[in-house]
PDB file of N, CA and C in Angstrom:
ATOM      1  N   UNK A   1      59.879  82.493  10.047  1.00  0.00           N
ATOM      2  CA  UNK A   1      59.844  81.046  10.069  1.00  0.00           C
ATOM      3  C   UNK A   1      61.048  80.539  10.831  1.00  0.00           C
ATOM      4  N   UNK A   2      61.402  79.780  11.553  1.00  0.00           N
ATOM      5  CA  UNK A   2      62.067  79.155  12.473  1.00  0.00           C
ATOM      6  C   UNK A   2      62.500  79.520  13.923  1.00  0.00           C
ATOM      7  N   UNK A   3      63.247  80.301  14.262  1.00  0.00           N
ATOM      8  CA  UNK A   3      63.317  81.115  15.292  1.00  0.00           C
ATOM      9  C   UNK A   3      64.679  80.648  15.550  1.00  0.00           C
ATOM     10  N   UNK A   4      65.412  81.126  17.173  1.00  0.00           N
ATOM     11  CA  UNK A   4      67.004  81.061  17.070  1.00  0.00           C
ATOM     12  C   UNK A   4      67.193  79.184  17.152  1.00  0.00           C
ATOM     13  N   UNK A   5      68.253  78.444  16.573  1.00  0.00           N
ATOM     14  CA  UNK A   5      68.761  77.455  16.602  1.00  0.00           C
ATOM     15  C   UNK A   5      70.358  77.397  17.319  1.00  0.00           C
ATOM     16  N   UNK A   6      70.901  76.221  17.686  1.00  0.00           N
ATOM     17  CA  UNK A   6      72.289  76.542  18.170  1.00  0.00           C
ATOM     18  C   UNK A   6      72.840  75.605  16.770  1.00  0.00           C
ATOM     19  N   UNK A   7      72.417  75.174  16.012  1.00  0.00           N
ATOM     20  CA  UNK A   7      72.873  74.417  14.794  1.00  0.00           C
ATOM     21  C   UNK A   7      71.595  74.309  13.721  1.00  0.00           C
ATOM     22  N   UNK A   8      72.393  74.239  12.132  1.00  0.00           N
ATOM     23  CA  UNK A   8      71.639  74.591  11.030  1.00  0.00           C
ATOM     24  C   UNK A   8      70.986  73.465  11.208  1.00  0.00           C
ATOM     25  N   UNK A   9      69.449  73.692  10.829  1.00  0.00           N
ATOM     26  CA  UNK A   9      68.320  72.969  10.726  1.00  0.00           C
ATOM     27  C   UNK A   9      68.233  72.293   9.115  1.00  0.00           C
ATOM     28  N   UNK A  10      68.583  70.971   8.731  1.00  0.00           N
ATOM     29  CA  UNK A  10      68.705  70.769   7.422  1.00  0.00           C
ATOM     30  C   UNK A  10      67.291  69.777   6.909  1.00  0.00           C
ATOM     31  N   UNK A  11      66.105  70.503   6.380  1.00  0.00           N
ATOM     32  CA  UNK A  11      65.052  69.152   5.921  1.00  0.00           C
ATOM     33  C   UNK A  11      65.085  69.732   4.393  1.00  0.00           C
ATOM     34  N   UNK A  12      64.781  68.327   3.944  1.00  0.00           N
ATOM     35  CA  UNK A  12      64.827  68.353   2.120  1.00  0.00           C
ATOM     36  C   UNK A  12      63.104  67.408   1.983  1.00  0.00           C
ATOM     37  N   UNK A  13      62.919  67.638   0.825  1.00  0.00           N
ATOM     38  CA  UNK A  13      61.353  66.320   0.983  1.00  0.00           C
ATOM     39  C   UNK A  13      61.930  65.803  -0.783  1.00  0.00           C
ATOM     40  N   UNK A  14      61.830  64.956  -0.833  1.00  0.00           N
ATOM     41  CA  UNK A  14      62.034  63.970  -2.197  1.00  0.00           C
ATOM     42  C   UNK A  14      60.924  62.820  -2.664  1.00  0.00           C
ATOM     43  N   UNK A  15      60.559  62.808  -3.590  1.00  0.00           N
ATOM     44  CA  UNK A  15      59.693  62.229  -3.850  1.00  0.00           C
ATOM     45  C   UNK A  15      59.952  60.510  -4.666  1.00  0.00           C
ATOM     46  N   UNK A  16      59.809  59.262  -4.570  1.00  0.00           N
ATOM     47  CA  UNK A  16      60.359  58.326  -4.374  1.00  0.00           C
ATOM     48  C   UNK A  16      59.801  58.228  -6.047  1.00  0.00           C
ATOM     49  N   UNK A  17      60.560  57.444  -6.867  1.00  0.00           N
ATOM     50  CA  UNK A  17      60.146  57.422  -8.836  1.00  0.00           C
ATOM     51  C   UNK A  17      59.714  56.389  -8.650  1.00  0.00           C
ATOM     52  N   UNK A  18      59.682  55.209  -7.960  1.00  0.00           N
ATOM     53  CA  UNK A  18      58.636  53.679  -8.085  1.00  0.00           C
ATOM     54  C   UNK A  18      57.369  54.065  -7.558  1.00  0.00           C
ATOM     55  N   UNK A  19      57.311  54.177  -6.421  1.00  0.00           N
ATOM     56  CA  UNK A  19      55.548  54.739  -5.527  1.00  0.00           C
ATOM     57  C   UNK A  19      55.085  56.560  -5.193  1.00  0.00           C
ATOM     58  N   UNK A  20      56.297  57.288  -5.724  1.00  0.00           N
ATOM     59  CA  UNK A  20      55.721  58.547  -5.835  1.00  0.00           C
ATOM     60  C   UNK A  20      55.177  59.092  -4.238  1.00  0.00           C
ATOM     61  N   UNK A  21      55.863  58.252  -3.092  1.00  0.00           N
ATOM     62  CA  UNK A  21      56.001  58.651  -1.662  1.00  0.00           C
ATOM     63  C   UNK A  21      57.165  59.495  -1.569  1.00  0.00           C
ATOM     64  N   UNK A  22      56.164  60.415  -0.551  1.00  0.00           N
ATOM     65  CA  UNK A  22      57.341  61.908  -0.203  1.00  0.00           C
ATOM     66  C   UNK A  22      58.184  61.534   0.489  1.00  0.00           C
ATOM     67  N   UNK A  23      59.325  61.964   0.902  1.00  0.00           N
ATOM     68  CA  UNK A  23      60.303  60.994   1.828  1.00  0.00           C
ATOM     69  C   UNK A  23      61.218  62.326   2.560  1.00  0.00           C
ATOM     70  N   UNK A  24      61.271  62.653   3.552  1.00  0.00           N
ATOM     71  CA  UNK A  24      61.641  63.677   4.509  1.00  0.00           C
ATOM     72  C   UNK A  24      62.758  63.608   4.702  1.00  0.00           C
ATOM     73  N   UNK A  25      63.836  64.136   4.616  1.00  0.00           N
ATOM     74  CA  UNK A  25      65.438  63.842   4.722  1.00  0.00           C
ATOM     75  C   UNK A  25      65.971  65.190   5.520  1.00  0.00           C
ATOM     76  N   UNK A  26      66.703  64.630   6.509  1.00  0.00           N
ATOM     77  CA  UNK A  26      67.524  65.724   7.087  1.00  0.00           C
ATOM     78  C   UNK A  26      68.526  65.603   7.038  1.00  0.00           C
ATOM     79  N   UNK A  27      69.095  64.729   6.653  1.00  0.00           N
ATOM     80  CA  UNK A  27      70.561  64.658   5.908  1.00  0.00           C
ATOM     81  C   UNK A  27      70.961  65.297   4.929  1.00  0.00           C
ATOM     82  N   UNK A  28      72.043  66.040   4.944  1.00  0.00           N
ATOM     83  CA  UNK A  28      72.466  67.091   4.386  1.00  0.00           C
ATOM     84  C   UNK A  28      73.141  66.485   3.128  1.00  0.00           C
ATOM     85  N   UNK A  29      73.693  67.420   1.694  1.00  0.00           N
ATOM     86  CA  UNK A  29      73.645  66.781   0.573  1.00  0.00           C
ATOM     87  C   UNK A  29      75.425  66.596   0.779  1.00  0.00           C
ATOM     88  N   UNK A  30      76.128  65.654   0.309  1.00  0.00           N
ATOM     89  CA  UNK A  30      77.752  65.657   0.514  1.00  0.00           C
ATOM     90  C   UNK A  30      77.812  65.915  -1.709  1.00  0.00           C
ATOM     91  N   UNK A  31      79.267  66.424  -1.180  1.00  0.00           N
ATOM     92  CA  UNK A  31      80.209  66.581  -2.351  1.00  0.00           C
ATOM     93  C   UNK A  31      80.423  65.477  -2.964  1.00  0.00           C
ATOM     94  N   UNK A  32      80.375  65.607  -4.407  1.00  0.00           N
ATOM     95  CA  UNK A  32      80.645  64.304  -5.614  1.00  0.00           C
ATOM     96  C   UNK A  32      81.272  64.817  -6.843  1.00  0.00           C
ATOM     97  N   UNK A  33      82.261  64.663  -7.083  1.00  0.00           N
ATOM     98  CA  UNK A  33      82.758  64.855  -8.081  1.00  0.00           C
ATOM     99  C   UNK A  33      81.872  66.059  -8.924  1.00  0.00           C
ATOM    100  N   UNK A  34      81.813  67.668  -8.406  1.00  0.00           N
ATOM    101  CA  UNK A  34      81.401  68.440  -8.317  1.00  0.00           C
ATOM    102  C   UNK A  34      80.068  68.906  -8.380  1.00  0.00           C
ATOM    103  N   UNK A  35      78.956  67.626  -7.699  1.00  0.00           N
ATOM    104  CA  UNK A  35      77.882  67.981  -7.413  1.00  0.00           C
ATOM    105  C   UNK A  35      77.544  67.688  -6.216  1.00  0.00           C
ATOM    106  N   UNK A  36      76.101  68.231  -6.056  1.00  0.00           N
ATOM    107  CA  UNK A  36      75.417  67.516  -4.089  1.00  0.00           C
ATOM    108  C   UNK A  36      74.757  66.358  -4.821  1.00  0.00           C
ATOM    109  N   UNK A  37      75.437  65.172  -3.863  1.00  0.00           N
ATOM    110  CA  UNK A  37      74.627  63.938  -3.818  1.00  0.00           C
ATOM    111  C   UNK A  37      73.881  63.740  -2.949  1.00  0.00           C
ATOM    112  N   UNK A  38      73.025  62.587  -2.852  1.00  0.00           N
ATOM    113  CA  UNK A  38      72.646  62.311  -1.393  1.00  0.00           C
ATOM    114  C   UNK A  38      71.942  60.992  -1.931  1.00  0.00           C
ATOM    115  N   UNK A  39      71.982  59.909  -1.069  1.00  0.00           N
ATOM    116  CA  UNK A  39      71.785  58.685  -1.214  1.00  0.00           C
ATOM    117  C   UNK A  39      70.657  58.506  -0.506  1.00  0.00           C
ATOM    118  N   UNK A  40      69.306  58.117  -1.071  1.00  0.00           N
ATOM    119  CA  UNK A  40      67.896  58.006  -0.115  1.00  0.00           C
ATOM    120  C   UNK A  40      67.619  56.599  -0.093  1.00  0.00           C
ATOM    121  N   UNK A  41      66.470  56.140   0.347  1.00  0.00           N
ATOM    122  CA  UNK A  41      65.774  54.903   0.393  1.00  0.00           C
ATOM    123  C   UNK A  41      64.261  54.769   0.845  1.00  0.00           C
ATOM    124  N   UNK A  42      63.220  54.618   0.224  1.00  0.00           N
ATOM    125  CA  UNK A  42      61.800  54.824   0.144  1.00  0.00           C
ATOM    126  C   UNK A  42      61.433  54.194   1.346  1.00  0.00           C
ATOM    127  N   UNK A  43      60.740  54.840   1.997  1.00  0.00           N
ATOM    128  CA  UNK A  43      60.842  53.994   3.494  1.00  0.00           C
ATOM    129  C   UNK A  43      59.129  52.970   3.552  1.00  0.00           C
ATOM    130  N   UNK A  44      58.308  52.943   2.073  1.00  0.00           N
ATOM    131  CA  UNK A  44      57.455  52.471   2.044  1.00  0.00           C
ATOM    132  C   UNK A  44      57.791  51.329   0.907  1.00  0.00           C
ATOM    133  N   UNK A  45      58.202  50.924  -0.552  1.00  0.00           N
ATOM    134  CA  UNK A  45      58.449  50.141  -0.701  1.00  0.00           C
ATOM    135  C   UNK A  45      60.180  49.678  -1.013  1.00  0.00           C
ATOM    136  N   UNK A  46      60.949  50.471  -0.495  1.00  0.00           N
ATOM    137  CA  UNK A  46      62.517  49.770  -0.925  1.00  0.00           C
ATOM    138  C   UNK A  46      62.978  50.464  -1.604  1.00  0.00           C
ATOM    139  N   UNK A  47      62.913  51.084  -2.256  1.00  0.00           N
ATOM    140  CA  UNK A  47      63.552  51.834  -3.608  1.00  0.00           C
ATOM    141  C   UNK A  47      64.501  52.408  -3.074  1.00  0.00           C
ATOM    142  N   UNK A  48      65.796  51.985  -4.019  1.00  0.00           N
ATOM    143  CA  UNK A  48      66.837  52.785  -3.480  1.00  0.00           C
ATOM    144  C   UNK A  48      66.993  53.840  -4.446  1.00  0.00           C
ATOM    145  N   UNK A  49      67.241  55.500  -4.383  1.00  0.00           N
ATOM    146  CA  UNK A  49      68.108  55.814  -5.334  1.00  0.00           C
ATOM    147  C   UNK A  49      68.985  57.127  -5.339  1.00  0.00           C
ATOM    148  N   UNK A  50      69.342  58.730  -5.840  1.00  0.00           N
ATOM    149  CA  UNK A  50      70.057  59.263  -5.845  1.00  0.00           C
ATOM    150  C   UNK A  50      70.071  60.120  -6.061  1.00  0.00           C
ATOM    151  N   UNK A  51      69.515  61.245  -4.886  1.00  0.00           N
ATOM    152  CA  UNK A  51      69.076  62.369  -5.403  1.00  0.00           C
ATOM    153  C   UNK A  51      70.790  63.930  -5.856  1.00  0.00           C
ATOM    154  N   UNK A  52      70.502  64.431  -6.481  1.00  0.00           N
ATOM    155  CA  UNK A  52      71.294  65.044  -7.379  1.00  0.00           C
ATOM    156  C   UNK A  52      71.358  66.586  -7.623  1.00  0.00           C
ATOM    157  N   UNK A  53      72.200  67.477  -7.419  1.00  0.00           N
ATOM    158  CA  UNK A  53      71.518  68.784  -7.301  1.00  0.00           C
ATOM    159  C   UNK A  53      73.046  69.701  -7.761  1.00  0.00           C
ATOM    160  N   UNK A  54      73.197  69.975  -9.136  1.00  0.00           N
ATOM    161  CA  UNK A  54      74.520  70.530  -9.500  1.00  0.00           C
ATOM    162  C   UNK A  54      74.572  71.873  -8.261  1.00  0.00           C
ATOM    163  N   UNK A  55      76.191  71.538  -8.303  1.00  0.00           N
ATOM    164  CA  UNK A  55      76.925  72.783  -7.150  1.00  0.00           C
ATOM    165  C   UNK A  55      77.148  74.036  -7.867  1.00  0.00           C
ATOM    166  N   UNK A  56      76.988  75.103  -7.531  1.00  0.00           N
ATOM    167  CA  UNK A  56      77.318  76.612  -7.850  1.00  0.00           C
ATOM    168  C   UNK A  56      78.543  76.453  -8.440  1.00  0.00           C
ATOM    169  N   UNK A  57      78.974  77.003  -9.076  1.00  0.00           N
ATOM    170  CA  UNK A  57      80.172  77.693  -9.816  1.00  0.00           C
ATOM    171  C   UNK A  57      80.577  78.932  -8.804  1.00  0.00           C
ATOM    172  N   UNK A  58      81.784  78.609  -8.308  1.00  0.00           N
ATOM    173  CA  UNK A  58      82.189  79.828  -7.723  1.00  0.00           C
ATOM    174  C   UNK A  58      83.393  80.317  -8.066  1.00  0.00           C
ATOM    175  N   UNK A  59      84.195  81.784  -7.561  1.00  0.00           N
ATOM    176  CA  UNK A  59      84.995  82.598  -8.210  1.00  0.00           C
ATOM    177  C   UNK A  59      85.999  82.752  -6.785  1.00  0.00           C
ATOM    178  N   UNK A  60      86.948  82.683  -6.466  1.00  0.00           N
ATOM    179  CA  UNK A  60      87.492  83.108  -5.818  1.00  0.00           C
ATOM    180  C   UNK A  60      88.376  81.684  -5.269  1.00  0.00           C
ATOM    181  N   UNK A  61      89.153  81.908  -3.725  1.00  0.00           N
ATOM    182  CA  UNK A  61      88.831  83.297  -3.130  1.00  0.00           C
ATOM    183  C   UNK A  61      90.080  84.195  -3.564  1.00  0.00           C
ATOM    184  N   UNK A  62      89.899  85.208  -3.288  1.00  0.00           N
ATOM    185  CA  UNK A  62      90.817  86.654  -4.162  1.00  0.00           C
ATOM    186  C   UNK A  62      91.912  86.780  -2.866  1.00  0.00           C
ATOM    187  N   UNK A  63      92.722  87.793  -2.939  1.00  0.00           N
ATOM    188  CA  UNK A  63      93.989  87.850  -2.308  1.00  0.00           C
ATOM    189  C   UNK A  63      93.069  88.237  -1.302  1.00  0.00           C
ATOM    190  N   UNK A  64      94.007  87.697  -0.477  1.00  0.00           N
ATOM    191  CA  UNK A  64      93.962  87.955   1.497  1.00  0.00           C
ATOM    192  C   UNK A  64      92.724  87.460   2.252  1.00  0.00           C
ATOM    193  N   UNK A  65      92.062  86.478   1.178  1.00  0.00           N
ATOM    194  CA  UNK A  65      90.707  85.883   1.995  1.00  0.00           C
ATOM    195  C   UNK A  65      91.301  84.053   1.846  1.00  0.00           C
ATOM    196  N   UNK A  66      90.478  83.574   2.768  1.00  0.00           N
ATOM    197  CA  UNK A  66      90.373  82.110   2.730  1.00  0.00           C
ATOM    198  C   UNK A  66      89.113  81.379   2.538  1.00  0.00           C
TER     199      UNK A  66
END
């Protein structure tokens, strides 16, 4: 599925909670006070709202890495 890119290809699909329209996002999720946010808007009736996706727990990094 995809083939070579020169940059990451980012699509998400979200589904809108007033009209239940799919909504295609290639905007990537940003950092929030340790989760992925991402701020949408129903492009059929208005709805604004906030999609949400807790961040990994990670361990490191250990001596001599960055």
């Amino acid at each position: 599925m995809g083939g070579k890119h020169t940059w990451k290809i980012t699509l998400h699909y979200h589904r809108c909670g007033e009209c239940g329209y799919i909504i295609e996002s290639r905007k990537d999720y940003e950092v929030l006070l340790g989760e992925y946010v991402k701020e949408l808007q129903c492009k059929r009736c208005g709805h604004r709202f906030t999609a949400k996706k807790a961040k990994p727990k990670t361990f490191g990094p250990l001596w001599g890495e960055e």
